[in-house]
PDB file of N, CA and C in Angstrom:
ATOM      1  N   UNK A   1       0.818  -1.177   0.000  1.00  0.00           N
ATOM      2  CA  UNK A   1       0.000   0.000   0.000  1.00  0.00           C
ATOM      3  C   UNK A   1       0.872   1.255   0.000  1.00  0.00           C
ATOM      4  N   UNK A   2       1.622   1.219   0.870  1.00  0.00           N
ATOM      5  CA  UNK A   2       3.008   2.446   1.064  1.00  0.00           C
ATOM      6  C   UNK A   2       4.064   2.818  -0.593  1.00  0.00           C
ATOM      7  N   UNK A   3       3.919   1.828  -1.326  1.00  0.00           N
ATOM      8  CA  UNK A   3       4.847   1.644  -2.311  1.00  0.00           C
ATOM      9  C   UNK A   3       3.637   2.719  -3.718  1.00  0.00           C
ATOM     10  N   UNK A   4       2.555   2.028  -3.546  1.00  0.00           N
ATOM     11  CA  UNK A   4       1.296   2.947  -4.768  1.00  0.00           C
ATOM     12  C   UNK A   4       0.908   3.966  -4.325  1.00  0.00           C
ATOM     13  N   UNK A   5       1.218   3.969  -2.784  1.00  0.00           N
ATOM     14  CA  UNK A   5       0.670   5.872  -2.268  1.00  0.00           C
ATOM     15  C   UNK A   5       1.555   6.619  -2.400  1.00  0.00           C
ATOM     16  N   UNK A   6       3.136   6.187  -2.481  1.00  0.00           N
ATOM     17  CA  UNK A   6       3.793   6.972  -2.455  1.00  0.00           C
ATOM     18  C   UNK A   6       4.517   7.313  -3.649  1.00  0.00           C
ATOM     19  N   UNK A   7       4.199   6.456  -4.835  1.00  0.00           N
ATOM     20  CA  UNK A   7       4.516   6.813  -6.539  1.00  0.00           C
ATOM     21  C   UNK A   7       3.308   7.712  -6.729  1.00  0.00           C
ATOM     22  N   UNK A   8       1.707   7.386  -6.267  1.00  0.00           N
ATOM     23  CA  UNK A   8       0.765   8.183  -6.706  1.00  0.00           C
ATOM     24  C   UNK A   8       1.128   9.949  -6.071  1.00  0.00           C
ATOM     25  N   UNK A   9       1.699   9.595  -4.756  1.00  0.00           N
ATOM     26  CA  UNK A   9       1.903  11.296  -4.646  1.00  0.00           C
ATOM     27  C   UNK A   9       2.905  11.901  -5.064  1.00  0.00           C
ATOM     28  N   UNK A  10       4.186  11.332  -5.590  1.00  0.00           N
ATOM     29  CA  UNK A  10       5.782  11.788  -6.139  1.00  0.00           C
ATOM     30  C   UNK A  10       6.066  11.906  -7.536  1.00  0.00           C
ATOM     31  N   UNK A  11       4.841  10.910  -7.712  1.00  0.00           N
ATOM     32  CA  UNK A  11       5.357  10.479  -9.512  1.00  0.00           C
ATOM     33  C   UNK A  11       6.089   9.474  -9.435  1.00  0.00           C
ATOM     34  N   UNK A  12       7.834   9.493 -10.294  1.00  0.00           N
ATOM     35  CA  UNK A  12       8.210   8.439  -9.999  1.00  0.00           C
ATOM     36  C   UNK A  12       9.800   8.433  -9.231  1.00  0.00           C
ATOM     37  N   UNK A  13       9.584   7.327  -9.204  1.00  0.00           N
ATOM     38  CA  UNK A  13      11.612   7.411  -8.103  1.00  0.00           C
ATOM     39  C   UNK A  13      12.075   6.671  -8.425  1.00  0.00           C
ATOM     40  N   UNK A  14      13.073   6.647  -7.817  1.00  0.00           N
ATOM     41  CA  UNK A  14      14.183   5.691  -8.392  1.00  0.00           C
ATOM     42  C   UNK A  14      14.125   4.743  -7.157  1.00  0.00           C
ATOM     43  N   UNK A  15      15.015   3.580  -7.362  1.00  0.00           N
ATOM     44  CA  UNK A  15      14.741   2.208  -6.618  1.00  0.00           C
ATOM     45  C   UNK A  15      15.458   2.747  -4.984  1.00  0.00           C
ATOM     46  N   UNK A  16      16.558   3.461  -4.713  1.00  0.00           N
ATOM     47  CA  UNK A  16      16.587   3.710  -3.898  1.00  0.00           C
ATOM     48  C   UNK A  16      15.378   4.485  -3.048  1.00  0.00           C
ATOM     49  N   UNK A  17      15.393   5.737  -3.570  1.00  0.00           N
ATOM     50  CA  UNK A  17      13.961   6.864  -3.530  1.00  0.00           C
ATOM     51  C   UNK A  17      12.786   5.781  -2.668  1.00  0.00           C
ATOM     52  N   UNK A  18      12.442   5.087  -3.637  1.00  0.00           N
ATOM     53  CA  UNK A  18      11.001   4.590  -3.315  1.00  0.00           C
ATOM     54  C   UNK A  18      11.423   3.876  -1.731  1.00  0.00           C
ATOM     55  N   UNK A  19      12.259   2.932  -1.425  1.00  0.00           N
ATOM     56  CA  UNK A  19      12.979   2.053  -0.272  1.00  0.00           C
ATOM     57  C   UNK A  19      12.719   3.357   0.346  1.00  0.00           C
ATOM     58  N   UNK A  20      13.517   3.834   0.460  1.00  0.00           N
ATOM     59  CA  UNK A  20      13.662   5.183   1.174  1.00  0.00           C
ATOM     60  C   UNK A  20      12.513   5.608   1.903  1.00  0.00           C
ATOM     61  N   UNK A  21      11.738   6.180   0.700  1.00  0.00           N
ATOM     62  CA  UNK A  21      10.638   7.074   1.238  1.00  0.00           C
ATOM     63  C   UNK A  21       9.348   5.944   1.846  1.00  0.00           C
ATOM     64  N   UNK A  22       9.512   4.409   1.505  1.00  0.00           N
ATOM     65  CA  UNK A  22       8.727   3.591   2.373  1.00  0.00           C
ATOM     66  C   UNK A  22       9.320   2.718   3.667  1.00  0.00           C
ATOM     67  N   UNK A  23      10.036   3.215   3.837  1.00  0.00           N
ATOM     68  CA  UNK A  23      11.207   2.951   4.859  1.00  0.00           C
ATOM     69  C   UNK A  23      11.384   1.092   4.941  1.00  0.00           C
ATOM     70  N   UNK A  24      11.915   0.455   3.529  1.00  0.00           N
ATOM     71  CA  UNK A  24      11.990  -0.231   3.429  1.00  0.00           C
ATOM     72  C   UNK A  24      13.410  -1.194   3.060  1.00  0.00           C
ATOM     73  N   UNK A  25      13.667  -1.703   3.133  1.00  0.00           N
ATOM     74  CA  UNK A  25      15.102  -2.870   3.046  1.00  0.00           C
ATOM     75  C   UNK A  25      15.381  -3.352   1.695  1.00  0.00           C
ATOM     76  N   UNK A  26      16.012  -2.741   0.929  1.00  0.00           N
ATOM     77  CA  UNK A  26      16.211  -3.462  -0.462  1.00  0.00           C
ATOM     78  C   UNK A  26      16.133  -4.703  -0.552  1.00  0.00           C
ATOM     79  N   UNK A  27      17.033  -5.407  -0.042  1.00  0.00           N
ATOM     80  CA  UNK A  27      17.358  -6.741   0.226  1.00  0.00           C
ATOM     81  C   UNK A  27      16.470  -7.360   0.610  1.00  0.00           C
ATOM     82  N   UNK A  28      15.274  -7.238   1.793  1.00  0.00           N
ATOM     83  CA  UNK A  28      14.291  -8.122   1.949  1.00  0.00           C
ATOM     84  C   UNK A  28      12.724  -7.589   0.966  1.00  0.00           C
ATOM     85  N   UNK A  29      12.721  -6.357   0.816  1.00  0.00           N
ATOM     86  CA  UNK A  29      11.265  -5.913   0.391  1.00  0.00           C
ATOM     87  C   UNK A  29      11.659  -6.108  -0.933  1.00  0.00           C
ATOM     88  N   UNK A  30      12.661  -6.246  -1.986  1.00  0.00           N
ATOM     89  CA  UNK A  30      12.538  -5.515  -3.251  1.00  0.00           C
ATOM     90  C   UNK A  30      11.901  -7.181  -4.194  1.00  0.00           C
ATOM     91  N   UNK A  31      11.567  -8.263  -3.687  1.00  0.00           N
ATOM     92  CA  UNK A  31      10.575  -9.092  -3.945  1.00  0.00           C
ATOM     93  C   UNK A  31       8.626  -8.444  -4.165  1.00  0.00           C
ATOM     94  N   UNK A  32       9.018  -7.543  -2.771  1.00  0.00           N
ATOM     95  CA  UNK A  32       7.112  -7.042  -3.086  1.00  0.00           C
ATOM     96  C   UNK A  32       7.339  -6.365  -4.357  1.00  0.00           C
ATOM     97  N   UNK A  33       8.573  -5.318  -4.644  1.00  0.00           N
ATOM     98  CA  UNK A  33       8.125  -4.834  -5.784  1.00  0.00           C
ATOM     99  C   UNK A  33       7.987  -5.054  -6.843  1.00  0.00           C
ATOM    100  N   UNK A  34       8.985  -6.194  -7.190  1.00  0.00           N
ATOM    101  CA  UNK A  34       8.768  -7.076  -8.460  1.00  0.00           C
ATOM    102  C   UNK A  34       7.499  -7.853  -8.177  1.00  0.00           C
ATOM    103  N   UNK A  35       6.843  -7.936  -7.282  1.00  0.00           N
ATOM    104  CA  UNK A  35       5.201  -8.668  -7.690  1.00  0.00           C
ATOM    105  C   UNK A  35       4.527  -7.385  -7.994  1.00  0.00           C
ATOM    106  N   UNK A  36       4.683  -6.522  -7.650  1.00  0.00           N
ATOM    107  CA  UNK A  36       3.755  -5.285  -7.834  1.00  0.00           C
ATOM    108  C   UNK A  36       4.257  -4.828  -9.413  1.00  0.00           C
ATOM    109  N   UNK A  37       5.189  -5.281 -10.045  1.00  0.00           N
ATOM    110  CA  UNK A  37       5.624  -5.229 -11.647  1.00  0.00           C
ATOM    111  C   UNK A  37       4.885  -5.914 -12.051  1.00  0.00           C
ATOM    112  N   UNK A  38       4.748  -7.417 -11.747  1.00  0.00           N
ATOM    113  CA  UNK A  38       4.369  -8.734 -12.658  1.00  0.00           C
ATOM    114  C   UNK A  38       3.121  -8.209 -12.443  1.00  0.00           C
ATOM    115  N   UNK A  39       2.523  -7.896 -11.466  1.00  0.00           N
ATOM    116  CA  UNK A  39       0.782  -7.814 -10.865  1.00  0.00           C
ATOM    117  C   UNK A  39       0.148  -6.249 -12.191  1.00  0.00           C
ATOM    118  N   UNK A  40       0.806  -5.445 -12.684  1.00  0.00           N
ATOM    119  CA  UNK A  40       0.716  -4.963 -13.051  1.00  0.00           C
ATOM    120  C   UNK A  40       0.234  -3.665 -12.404  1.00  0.00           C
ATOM    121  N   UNK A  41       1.026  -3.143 -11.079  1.00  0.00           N
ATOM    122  CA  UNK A  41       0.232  -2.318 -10.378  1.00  0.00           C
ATOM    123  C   UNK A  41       1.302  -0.815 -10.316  1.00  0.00           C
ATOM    124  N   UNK A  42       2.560  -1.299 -10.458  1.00  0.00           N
ATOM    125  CA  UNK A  42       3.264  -0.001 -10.717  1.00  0.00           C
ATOM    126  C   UNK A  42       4.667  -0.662 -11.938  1.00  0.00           C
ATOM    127  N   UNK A  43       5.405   0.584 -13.016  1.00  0.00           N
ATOM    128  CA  UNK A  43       6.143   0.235 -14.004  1.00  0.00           C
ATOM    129  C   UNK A  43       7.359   0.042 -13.279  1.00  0.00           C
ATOM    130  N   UNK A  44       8.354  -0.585 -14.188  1.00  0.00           N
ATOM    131  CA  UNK A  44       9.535  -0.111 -13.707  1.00  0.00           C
ATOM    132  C   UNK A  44      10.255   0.057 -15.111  1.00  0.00           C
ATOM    133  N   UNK A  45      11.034   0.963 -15.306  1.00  0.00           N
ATOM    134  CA  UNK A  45      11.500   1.191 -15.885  1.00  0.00           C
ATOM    135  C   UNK A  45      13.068   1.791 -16.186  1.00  0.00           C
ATOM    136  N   UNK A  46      13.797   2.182 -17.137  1.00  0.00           N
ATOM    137  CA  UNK A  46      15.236   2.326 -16.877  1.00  0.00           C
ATOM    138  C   UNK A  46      15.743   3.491 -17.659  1.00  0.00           C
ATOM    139  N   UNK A  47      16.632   4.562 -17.034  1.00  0.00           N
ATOM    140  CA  UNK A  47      16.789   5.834 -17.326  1.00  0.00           C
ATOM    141  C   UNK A  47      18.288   5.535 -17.795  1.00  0.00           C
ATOM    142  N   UNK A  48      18.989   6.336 -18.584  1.00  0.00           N
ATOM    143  CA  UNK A  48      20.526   6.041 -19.009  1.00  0.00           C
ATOM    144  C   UNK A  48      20.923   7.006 -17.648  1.00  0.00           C
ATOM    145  N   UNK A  49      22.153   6.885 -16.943  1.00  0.00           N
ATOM    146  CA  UNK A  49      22.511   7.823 -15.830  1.00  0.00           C
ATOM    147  C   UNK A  49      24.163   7.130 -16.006  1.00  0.00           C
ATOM    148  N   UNK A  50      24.916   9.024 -16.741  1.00  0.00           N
ATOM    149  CA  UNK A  50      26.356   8.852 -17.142  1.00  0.00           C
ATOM    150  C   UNK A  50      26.288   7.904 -18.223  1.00  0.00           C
ATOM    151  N   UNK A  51      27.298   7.902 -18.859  1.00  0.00           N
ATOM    152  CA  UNK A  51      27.490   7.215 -20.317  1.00  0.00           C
ATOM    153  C   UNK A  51      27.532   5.909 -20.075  1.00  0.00           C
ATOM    154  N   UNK A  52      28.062   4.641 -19.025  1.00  0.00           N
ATOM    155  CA  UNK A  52      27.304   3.940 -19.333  1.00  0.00           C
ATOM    156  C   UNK A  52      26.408   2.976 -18.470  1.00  0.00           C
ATOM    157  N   UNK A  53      25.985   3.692 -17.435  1.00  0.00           N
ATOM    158  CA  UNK A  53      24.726   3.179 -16.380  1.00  0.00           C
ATOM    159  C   UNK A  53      23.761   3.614 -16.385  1.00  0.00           C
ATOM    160  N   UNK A  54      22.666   2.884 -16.143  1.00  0.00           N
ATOM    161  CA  UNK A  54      21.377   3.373 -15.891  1.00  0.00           C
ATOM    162  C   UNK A  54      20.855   3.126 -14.849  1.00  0.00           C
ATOM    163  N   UNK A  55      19.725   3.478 -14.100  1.00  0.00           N
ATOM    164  CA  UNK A  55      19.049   3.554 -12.758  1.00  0.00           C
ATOM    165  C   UNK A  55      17.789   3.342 -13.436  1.00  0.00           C
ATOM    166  N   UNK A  56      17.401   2.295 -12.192  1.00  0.00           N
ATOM    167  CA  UNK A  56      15.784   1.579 -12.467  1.00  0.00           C
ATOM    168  C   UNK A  56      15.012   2.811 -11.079  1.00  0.00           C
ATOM    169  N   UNK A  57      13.932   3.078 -12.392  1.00  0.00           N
ATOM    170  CA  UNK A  57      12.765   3.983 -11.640  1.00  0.00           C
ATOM    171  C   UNK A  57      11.464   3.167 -11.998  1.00  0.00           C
ATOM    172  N   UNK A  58      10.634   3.486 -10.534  1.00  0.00           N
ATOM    173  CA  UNK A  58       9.189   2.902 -10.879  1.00  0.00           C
ATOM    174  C   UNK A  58       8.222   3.863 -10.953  1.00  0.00           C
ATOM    175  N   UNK A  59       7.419   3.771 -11.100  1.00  0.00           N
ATOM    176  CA  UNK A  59       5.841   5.206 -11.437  1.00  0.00           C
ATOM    177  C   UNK A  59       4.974   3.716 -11.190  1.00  0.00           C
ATOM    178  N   UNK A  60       3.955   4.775 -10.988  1.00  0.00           N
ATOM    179  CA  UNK A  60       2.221   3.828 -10.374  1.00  0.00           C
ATOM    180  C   UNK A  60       1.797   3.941 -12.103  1.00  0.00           C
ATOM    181  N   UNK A  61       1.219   2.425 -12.334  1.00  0.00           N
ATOM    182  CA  UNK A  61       0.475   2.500 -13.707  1.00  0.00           C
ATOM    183  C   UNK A  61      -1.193   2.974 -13.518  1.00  0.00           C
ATOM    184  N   UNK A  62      -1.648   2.890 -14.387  1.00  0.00           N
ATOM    185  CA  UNK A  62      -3.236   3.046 -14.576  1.00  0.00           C
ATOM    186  C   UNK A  62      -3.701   2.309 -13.271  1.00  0.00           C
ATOM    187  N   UNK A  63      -3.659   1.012 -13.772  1.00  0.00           N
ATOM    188  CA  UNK A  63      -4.432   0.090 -12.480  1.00  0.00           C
ATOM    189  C   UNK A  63      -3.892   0.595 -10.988  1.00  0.00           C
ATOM    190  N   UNK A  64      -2.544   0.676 -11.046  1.00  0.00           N
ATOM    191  CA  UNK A  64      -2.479   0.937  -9.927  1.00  0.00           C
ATOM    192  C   UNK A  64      -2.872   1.928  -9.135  1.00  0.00           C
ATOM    193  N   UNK A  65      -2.794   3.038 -10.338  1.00  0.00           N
ATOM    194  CA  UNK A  65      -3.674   4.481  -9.534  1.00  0.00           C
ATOM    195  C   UNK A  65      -5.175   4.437  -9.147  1.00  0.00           C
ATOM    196  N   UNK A  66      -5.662   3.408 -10.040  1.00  0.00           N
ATOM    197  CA  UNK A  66      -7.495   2.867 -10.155  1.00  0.00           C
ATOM    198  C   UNK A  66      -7.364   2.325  -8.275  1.00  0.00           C
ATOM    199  N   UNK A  67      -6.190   1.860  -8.434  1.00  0.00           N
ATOM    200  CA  UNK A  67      -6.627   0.928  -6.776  1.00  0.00           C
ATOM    201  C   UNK A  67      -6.565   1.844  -5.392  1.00  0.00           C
ATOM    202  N   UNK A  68      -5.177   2.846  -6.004  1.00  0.00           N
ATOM    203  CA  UNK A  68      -5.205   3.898  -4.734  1.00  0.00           C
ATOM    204  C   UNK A  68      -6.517   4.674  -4.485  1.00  0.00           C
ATOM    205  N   UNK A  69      -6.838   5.207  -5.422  1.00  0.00           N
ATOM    206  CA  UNK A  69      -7.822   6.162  -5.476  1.00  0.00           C
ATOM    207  C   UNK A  69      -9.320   5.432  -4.949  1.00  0.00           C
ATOM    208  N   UNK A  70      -9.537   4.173  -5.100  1.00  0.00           N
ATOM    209  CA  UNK A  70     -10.856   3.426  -4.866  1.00  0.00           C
ATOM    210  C   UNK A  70     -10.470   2.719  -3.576  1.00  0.00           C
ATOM    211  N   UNK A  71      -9.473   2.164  -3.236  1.00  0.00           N
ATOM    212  CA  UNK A  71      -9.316   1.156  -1.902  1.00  0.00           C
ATOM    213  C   UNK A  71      -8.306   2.141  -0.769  1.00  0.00           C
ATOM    214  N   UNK A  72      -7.155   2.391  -1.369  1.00  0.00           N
ATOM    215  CA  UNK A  72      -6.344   3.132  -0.167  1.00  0.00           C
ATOM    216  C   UNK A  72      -6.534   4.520   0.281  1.00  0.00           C
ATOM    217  N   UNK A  73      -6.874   5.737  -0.683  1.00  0.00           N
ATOM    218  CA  UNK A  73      -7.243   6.724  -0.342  1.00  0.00           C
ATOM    219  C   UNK A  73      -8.532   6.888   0.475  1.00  0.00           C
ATOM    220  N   UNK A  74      -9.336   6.076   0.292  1.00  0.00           N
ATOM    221  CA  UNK A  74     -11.099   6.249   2.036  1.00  0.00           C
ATOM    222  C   UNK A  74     -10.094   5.521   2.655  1.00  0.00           C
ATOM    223  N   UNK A  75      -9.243   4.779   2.685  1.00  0.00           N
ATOM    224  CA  UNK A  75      -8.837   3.794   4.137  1.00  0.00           C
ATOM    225  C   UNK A  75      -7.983   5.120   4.904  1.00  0.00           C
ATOM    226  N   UNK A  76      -6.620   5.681   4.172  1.00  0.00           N
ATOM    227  CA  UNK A  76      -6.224   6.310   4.543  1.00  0.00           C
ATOM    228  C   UNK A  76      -7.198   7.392   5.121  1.00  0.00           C
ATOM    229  N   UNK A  77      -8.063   7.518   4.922  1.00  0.00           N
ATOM    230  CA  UNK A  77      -9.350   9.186   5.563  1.00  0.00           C
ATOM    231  C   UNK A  77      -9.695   8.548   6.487  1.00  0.00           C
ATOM    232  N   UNK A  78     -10.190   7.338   6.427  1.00  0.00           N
ATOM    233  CA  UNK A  78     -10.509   6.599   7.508  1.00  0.00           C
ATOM    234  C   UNK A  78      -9.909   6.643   8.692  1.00  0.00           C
ATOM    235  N   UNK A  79      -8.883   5.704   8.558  1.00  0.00           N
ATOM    236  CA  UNK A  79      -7.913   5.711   9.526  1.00  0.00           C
ATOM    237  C   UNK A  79      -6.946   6.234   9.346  1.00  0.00           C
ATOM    238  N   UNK A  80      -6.131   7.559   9.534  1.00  0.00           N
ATOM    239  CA  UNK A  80      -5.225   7.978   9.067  1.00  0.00           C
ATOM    240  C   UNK A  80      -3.830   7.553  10.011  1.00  0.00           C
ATOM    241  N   UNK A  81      -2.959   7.328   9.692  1.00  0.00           N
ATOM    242  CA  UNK A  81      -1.624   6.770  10.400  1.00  0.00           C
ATOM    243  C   UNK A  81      -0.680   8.148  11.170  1.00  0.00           C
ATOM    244  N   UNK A  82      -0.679   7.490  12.610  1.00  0.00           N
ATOM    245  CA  UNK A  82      -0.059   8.357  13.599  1.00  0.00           C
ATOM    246  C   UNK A  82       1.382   8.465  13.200  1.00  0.00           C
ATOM    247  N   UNK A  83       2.155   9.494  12.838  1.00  0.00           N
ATOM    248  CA  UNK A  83       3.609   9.110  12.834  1.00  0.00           C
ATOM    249  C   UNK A  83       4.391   9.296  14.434  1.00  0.00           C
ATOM    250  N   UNK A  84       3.201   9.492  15.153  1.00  0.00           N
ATOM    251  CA  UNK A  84       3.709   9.517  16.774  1.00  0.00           C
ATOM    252  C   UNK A  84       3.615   8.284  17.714  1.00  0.00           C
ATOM    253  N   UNK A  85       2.827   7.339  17.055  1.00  0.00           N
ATOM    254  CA  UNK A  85       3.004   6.304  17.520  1.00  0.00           C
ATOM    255  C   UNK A  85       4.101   5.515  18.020  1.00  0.00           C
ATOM    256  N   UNK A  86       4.385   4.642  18.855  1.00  0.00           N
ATOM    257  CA  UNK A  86       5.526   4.326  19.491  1.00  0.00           C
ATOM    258  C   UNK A  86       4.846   2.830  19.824  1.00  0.00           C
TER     259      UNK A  86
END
């Protein structure tokens, strides 16, 4: 849910970026995001960066924005998440 709310509000990022901003573990999470590729719910895609590397960025696709906007955005109004929680 953290991974489509947070391409739907940024646009897109790069593979670090997204970890980052969902405060997540490359190494153990970057499995959800390749299902969320295959599932067809956000792209990934590849930018040239310096002559000869590129950096993988993801963006929320269609469906996936269809799902934020209908399932996670009332949940989030609903219940909105304390960042004071402990």
């Amino acid at each position: 849910m953290d991974i489509i709310l947070q391409l739907s509000q940024r646009g897109e990022l790069n593979q670090s970026q997204l970890m980052s901003s969902c405060r997540l573990n490359n190494v153990q999470h970057k499995p959800i995001i390749d299902e969320l590729v295959e599932k067809g719910l956000i792209i990934r895609f590849e930018e040239p960066w310096g002559e000869q590397n590129r950096i993988i960025k993801y963006k929320v696709s269609e469906k996936g924005r269809e799902i934020a906007k209908k399932i996670f955005e009332p949940y989030e109004l609903l219940f909105p998440r304390s960042e004071d929680k402990k």
